[in-house]
C-alpha atoms as a PDB file:
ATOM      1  CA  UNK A   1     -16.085   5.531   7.920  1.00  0.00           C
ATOM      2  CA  UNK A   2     -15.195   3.921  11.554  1.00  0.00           C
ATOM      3  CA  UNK A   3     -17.034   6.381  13.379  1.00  0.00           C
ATOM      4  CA  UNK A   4     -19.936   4.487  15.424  1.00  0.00           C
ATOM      5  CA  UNK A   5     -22.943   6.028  16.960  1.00  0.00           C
ATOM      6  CA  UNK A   6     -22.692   5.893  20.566  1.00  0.00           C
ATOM      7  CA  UNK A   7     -26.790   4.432  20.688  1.00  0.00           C
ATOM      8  CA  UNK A   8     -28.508   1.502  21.750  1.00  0.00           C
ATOM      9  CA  UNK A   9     -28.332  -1.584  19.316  1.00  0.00           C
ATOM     10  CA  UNK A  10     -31.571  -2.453  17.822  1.00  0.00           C
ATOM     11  CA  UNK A  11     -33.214  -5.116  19.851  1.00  0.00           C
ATOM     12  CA  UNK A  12     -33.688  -6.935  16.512  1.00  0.00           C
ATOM     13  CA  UNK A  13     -30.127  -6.955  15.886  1.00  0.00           C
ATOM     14  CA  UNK A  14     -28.378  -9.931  16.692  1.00  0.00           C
ATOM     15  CA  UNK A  15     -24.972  -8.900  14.991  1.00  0.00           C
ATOM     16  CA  UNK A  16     -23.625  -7.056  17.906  1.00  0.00           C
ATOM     17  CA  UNK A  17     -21.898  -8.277  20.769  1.00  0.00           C
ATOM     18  CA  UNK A  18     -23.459  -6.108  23.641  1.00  0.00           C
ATOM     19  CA  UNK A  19     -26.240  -3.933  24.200  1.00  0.00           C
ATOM     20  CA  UNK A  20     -24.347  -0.767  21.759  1.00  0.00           C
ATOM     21  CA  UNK A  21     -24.242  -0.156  18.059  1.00  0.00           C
ATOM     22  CA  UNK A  22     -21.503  -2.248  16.224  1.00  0.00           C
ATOM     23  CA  UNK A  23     -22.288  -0.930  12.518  1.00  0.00           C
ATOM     24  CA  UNK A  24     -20.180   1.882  11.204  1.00  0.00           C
ATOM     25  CA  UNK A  25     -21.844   4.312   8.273  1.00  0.00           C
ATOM     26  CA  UNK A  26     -19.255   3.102   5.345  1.00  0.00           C
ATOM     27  CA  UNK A  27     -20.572  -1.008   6.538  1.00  0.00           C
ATOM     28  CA  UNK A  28     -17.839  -2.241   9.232  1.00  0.00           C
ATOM     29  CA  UNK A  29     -19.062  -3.565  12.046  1.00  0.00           C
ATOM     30  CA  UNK A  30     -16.512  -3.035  15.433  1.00  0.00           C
ATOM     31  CA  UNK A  31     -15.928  -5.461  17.877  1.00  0.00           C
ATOM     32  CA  UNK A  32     -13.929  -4.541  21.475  1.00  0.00           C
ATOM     33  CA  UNK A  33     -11.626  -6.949  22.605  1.00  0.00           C
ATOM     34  CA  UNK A  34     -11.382  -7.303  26.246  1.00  0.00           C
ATOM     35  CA  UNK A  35      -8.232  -5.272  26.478  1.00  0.00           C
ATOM     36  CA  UNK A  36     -10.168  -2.238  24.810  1.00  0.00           C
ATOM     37  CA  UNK A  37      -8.748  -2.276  21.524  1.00  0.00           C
ATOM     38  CA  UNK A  38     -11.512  -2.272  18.188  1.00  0.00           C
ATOM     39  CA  UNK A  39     -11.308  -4.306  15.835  1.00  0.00           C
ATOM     40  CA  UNK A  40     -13.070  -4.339  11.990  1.00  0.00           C
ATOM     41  CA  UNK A  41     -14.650  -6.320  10.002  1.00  0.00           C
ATOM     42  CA  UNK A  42     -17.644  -7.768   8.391  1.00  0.00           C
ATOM     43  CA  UNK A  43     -19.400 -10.986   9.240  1.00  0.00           C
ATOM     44  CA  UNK A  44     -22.278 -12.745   6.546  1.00  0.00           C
ATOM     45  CA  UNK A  45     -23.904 -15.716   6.444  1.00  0.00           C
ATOM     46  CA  UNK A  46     -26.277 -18.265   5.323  1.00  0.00           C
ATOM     47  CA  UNK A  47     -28.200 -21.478   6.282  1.00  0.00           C
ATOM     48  CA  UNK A  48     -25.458 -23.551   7.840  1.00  0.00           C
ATOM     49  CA  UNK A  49     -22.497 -21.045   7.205  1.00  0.00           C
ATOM     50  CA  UNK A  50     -21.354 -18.376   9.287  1.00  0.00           C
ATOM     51  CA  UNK A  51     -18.230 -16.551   7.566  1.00  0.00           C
ATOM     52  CA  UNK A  52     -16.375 -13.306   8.443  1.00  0.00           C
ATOM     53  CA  UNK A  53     -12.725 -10.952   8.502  1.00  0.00           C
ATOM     54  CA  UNK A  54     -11.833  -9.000  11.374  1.00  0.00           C
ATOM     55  CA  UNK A  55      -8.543  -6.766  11.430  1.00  0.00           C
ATOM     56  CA  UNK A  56      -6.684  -4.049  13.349  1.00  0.00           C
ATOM     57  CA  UNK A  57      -7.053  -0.526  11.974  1.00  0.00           C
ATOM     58  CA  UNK A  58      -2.979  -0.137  11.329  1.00  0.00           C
ATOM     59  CA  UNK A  59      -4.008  -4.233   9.903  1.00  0.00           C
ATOM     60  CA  UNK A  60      -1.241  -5.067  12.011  1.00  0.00           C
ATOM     61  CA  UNK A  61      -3.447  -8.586  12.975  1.00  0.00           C
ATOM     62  CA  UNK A  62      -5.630 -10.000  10.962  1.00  0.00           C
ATOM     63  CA  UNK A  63      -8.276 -13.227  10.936  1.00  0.00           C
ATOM     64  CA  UNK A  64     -11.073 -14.954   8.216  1.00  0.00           C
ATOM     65  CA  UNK A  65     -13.298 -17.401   9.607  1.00  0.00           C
ATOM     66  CA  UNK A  66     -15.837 -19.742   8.076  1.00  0.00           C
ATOM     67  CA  UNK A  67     -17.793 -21.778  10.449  1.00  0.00           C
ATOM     68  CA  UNK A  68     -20.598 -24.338  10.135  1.00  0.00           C
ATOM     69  CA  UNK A  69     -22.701 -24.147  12.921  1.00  0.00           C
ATOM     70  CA  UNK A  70     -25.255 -26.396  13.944  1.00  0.00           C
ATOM     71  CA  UNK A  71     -27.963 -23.793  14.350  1.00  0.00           C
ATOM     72  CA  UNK A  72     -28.673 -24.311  17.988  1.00  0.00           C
ATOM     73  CA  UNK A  73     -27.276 -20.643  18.913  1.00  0.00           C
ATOM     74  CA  UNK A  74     -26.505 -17.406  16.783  1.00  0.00           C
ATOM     75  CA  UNK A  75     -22.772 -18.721  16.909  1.00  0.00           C
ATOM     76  CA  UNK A  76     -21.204 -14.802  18.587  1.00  0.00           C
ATOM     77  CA  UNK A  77     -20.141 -16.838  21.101  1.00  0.00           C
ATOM     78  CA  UNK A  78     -17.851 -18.843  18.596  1.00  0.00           C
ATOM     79  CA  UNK A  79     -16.894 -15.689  16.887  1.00  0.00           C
ATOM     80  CA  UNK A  80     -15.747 -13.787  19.515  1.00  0.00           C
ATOM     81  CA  UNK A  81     -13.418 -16.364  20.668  1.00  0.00           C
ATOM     82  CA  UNK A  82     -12.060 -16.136  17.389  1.00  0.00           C
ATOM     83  CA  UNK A  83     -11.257 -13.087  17.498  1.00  0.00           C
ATOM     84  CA  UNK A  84      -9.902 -12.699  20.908  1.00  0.00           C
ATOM     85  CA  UNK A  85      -7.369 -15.458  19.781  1.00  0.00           C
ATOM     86  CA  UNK A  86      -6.210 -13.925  16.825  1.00  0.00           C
ATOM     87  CA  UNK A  87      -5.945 -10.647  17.216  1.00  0.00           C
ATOM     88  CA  UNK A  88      -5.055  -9.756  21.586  1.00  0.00           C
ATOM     89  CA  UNK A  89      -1.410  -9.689  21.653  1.00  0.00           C
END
């Protein structure tokens, strides 16, 4: 279920942080910190919500978000600071 194809995102696909796949098969997207460790999760959201859960495998850290963005920008940049906040040690 956390294995990842080691392709090319989908130019389409504005999910992923980077130019490579982020989906697993079972649904969980990955997300690289900047000290190399993955992190899991799932991200949704709708006109003027952006909501999401990312964890550690072992779910040793953990973080939910829900963000209301102003729809200027796809709001990764937002999430990913999130996440490097929460869950580098």
């Amino acid at each position: 279920m956390f294995a990842v194809l080691h392709a090319s995102s989908a130019t389409t696909n504005t999910s992923c942080a980077g130019r490579k796949a982020c989906f697993s098969v079972g649904g969980p997207m990955r997300y690289k910190l900047p000290n190399g460790r993955s992190v899991w999760g799932k991200t949704g959201s709708r006109p003027g919500w952006d909501n999401g859960f990312f964890a550690t495998r072992d779910l040793g850290h953990r973080v939910v978000y829900s963000l209301n963005p102003t729809g200027a920008d796809s709001g990764i940049a937002y999430i990913q600071r999130i996440a490097v906040a929460a869950l580098m040690d």
